[in-house]
Protein backbone atom coordinates (compact mmCIF):
# COMPACT_ATOMS: atom_id res chain seq x y z
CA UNK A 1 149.87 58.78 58.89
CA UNK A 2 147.36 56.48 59.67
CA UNK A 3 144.40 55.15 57.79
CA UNK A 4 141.62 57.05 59.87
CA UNK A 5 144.03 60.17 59.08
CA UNK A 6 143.99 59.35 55.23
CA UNK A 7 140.09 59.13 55.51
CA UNK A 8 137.55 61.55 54.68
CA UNK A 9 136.74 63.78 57.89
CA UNK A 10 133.11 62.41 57.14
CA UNK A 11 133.54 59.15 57.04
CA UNK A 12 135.75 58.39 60.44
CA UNK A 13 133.34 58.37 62.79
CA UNK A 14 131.14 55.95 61.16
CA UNK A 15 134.46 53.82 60.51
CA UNK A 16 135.17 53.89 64.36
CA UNK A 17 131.71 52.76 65.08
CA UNK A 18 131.73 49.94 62.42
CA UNK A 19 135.19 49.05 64.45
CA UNK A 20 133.43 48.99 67.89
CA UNK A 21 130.51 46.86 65.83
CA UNK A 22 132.98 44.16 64.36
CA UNK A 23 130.42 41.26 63.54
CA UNK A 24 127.18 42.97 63.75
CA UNK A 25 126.73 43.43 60.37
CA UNK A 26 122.99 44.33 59.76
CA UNK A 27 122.38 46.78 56.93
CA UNK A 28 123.54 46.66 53.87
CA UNK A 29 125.68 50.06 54.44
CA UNK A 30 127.17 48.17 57.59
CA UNK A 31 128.49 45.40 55.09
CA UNK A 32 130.18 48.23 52.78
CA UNK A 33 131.91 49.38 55.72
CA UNK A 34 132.93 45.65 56.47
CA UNK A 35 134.09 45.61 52.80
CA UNK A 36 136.08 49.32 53.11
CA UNK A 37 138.00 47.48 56.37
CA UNK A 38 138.66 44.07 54.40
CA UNK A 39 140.25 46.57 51.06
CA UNK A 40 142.00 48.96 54.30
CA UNK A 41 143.68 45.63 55.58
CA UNK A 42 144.41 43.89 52.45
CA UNK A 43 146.42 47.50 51.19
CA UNK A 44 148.05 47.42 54.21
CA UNK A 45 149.34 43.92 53.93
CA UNK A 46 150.34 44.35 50.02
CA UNK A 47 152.39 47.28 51.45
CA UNK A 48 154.19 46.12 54.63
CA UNK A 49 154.51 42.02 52.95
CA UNK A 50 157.99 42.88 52.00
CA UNK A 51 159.09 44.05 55.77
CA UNK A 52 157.36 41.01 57.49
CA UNK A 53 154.08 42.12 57.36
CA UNK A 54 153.96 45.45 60.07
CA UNK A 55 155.07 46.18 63.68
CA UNK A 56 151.84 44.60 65.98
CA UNK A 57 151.80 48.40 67.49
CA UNK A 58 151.30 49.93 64.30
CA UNK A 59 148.51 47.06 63.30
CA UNK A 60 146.56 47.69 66.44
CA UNK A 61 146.73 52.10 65.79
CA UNK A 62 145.43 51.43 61.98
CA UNK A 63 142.84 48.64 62.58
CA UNK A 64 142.30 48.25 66.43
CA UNK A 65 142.69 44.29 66.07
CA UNK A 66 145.87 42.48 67.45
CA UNK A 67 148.02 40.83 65.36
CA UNK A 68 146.58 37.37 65.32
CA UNK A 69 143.10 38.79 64.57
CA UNK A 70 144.96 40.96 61.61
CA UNK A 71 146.67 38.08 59.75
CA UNK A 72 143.45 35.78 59.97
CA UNK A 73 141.56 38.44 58.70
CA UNK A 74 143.99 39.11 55.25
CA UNK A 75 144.43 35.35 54.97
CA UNK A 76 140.89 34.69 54.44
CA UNK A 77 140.95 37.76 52.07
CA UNK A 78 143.63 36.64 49.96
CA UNK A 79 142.43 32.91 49.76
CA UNK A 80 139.30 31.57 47.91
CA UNK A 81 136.28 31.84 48.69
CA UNK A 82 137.12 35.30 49.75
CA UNK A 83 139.83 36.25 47.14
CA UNK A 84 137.73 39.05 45.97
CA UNK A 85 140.43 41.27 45.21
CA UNK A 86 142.44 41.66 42.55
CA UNK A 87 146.32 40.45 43.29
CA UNK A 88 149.15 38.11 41.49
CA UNK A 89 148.96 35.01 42.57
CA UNK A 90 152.91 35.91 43.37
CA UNK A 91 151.87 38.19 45.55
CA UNK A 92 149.09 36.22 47.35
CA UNK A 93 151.76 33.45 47.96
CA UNK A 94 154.15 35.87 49.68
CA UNK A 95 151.27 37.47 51.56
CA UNK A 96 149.74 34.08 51.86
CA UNK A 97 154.01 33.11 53.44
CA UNK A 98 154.16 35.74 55.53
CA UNK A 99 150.77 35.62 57.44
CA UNK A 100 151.37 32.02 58.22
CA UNK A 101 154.87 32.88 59.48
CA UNK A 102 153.56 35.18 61.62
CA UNK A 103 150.65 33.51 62.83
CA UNK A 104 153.03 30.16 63.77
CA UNK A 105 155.03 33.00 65.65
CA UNK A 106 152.16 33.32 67.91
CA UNK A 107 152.70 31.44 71.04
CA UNK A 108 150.04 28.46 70.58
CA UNK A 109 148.85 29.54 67.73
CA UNK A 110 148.42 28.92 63.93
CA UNK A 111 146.59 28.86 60.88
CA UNK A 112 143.61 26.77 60.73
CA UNK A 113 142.87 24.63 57.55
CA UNK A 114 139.89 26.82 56.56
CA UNK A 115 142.35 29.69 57.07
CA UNK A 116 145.04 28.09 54.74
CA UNK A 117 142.66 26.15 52.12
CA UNK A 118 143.18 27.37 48.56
């Protein structure tokens, strides 16, 4: 089951168009949405951390993003400034592991120092 299919019927639309929108935040219901997708990503990494962090096909169905784009997007959430939800700090370390593993995978790619700086 996917997280549009654990949603409220009422809700997914406006959660597909906030998708479409990525960046063009400009109410302040547009940035609650922005903060429903940053909690929707950040359960998904606490859950699939242990297994390497999720299949890249499975990221893209949930959140629409590519890999790359996914574990940028949880490492800013799970590193100050934006560590604004609650989580061990064991479990922000593994999280914190695993998206930089995965991110060096990346042909070419990997974490910048604002991405990384605790």
């Amino acid at each position: 089951m996917t997280f549009l299919e654990r949603t409220d019927p009422s809700q997914v639309e406006e959660l597909r168009k906030t998708r479409r929108s990525r960046g063009a935040v400009q109410t302040a219901s547009a940035v609650a949405e922005f903060d429903y997708w940053d909690r929707a990503i950040l359960d998904f990494g606490v859950r699939w951390h242990p297994y390497g962090g999720g299949h890249p096909g499975r990221i893209f169905i949930e959140f629409g993003i590519d890999e790359g784009e996914y574990f940028r997007r949880l490492l800013r959430l799970v590193n100050p400034p934006d560590a604004r939800f609650e989580l061990t700090e064991t479990d922000r370390a593994k999280i914190r592991s695993v998206c930089e593993a995965r991110l060096r995978h990346r042909v070419g790619e990997s974490p910048t120092p604002a991405d990384v700086a605790s």
